[in-house]
Structures are given as C-alpha cells and as structure tokens.
Protein backbone atom coordinates (compact mmCIF):
# COMPACT_ATOMS: atom_id res chain seq x y z
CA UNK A 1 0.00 0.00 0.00
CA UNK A 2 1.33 3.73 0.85
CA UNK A 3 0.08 6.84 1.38
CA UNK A 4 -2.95 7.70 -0.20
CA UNK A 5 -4.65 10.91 -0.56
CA UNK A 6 -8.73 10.50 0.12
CA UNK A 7 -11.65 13.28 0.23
CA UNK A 8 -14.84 13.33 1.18
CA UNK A 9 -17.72 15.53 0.83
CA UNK A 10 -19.71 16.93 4.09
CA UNK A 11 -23.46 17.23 4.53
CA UNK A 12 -24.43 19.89 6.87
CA UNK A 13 -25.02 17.50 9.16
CA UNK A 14 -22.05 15.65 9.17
CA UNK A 15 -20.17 19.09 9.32
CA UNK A 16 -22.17 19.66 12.35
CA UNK A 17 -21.22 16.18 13.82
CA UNK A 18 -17.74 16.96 12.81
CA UNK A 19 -17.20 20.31 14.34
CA UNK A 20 -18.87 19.10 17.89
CA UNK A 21 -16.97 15.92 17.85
CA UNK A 22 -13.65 15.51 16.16
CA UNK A 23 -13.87 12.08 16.93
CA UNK A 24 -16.66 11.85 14.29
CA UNK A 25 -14.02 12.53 11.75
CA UNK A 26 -13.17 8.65 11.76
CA UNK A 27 -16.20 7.27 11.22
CA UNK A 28 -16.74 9.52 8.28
CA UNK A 29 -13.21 8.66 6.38
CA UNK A 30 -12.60 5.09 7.90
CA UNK A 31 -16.11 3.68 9.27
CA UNK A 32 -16.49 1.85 12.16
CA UNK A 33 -13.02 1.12 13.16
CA UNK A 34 -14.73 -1.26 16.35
CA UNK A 35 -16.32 -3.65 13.70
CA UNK A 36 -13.47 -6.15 12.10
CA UNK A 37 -15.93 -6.92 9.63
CA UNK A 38 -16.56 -3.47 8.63
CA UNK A 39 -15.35 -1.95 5.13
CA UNK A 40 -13.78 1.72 4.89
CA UNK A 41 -16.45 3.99 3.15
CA UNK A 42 -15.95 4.72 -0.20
CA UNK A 43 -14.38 8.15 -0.79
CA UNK A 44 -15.36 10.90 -3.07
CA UNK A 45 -12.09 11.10 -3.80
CA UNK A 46 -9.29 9.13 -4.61
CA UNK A 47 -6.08 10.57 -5.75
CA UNK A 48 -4.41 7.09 -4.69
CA UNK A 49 -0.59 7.88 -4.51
CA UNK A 50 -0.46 10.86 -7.04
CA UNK A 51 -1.37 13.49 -4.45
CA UNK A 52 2.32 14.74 -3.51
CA UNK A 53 3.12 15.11 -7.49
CA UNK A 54 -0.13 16.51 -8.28
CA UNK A 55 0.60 19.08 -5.07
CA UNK A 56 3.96 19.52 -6.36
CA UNK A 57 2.77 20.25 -10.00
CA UNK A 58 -0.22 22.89 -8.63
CA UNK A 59 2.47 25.03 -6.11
CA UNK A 60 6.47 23.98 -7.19
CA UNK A 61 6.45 23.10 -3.70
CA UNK A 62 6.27 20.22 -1.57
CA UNK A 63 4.53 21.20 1.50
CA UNK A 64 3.49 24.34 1.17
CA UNK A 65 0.31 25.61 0.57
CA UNK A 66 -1.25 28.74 -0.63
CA UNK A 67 -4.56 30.00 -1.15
CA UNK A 68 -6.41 28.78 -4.09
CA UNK A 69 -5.14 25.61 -5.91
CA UNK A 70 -2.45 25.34 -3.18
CA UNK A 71 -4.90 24.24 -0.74
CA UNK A 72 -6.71 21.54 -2.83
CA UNK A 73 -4.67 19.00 -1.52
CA UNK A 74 -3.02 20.05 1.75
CA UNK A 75 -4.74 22.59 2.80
CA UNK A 76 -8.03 22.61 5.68
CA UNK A 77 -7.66 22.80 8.86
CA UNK A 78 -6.60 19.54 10.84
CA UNK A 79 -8.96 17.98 12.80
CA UNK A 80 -9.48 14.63 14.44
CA UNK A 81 -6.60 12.38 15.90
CA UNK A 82 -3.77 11.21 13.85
CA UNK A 83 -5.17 8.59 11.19
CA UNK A 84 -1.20 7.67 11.05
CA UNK A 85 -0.09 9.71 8.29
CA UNK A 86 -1.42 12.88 10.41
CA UNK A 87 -5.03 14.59 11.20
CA UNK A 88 -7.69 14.70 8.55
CA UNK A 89 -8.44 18.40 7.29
CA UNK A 90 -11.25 20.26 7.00
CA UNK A 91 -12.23 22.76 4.39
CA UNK A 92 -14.82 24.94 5.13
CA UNK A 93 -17.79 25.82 2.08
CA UNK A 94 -16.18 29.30 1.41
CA UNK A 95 -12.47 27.69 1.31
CA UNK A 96 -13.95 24.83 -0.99
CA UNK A 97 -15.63 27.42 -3.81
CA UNK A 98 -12.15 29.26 -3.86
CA UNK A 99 -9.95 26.21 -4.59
CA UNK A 100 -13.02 24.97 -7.07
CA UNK A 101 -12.91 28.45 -8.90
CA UNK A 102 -9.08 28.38 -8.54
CA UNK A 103 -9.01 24.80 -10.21
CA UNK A 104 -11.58 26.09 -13.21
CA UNK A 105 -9.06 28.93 -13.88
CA UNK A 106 -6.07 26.65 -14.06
CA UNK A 107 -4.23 26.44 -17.11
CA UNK A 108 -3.73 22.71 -18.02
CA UNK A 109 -1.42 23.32 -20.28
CA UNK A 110 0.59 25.34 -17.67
CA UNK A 111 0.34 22.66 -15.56
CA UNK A 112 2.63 19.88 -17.56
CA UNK A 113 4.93 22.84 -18.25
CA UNK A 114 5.88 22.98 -14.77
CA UNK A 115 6.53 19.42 -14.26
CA UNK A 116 10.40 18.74 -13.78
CA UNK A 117 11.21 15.36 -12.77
CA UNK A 118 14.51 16.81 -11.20
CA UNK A 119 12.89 19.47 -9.07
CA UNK A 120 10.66 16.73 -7.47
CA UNK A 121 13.63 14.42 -7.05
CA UNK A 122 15.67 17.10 -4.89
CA UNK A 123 12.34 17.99 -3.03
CA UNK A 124 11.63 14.28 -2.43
CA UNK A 125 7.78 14.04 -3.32
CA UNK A 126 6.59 10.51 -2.82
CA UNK A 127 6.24 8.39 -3.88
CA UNK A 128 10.09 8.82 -5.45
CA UNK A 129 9.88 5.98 -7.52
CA UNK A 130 6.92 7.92 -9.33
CA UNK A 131 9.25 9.87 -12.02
CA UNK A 132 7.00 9.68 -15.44
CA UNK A 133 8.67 11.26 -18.59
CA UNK A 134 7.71 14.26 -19.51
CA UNK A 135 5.61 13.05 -22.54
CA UNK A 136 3.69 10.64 -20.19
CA UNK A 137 3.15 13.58 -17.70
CA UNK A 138 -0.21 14.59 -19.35
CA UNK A 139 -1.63 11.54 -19.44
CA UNK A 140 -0.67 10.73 -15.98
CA UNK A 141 -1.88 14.55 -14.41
CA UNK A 142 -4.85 15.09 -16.59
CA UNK A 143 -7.22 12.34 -14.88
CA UNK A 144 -6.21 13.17 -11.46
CA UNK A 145 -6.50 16.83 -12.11
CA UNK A 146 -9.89 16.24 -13.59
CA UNK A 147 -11.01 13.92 -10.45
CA UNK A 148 -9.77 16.85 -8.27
CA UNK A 149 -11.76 19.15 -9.83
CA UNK A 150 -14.58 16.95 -10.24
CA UNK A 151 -14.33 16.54 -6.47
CA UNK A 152 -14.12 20.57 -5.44
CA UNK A 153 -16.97 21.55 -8.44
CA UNK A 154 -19.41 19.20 -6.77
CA UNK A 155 -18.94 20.06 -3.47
CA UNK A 156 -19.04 23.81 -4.23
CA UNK A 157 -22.27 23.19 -5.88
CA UNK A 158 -23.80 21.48 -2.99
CA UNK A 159 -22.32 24.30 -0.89
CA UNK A 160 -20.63 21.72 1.31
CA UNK A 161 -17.48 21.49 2.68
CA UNK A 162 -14.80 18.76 2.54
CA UNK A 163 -12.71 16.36 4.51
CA UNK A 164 -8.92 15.11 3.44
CA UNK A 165 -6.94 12.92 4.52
CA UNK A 166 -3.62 10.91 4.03
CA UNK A 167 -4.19 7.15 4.73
C-alpha cells in the first residue's frame, strides 16, 4: 500500500457532527473502526498515490500551501486524531468554492509545463519511484487533475465542505 490521498464531501449535518466531535471525523473517512468486519467507506475522492506530485505540479512546492489551488490538496484545517499519516483536514464551504474556482481557472497546459522530474527528485515528493517522462506527464496529471476538480466543483455546488486525509 502507501500513502494515499482521500476526500470526502460533508453534509451539513455531518459538518455539524464533525465540528462538535472531532472524533466523528473517523467514522466519516474510515467507518467503524470497532467492527473487524466493517469496510472503509468509499471516498469521493481518490487521488491514490499521485497526491504529492499533483501538489507539487499545482504550487512547485512540496509542503506548502497557498490560497487557491495550493490548498486543494493540503490545505483545511486539521482535525481529528492522527489517522497515522497525520489529522484529517477540514475545508470549510467558502475555502472549498475558492480552490473549485481556482481549479476552473487553471491552465492545463501550464500545468505539464511545470513538471520537472529533477525538481521533485531534490524535493523528495513521494512516492520517489513515481518519475514519469515528460511526454507521459499529461496523461498521468490530466485524470487526477480532472477527479480533483470533479471533487471541489461538486462540493461547491452542494455548498458543502470537505474532509482530506492521508491514509
């Protein structure tokens, strides 16, 4: 397995649950961790292992994030108890429009410009055996970008706001 970026979308009354009980943050991204038997919810998102090149691609950076597409991925707020690769985050409705409007206005073509398998090597975004060619980078970003945006567009159309988390 590995670290895998997930997302999920919040009713208003699982935001609710959320902000009066981090704990609730667990059964909403993992289920109920008591029952053996039980099977992890399915996510609205699933960036799988992509999600530190994809961050890299949107900011240059590895860890840093800035308003707008910078905060797609690692941005939010952290709440809840450490799922093991840190807290989940929360992104509030008004935080979620900006990084969906942010995402619209990205240039895709931009995007694969940026990509520079050498940069991402010295800033040692996982996973680093995930070094595509340049050619291949394209078809390698373009679904993910499109699930992320996918992801932010329906949740800003709901008027919800998100959880993330690295699992």
């Amino acid at each position: 397995m590995g670290m895998e970026l997930i997302g999920r979308h919040l009713t208003v009354q699982e935001l609710r649950a959320v902000l009066n009980d981090p704990a609730a943050v667990d059964e909403l991204l993992y289920g109920d961790l008591d029952d053996g038997d039980a099977e992890m919810p399915e996510p609205d998102l699933d960036l799988d292992r992509s999600w530190h090149v994809l961050h890299f691609a949107l900011t240059g950076t590895a860890w840093q994030v800035t308003e707008g597409v910078g905060e797609a991925i690692l941005g939010g707020t952290e709440i809840g108890g450490d799922g093991g690769y840190g807290p989940a985050r929360l992104l509030d409705a008004a935080t979620v429009r900006r990084v969906s409007a942010a995402l619209d206005d990205l240039d895709d073509g931009a995007l694969v410009a940026r990509y520079d398998p050498a940069a991402m090597a010295a800033a040692d975004i996982y996973p680093d055996h995930l070094r595509i060619a340049p050619e291949e980078f394209a078809g390698f970003v373009g679904p993910q970008l499109s699930a992320l945006r996918a992801f932010y567009s329906d949740a800003a159309a709901a008027g919800q706001a998100v959880l993330l988390a690295i699992v």
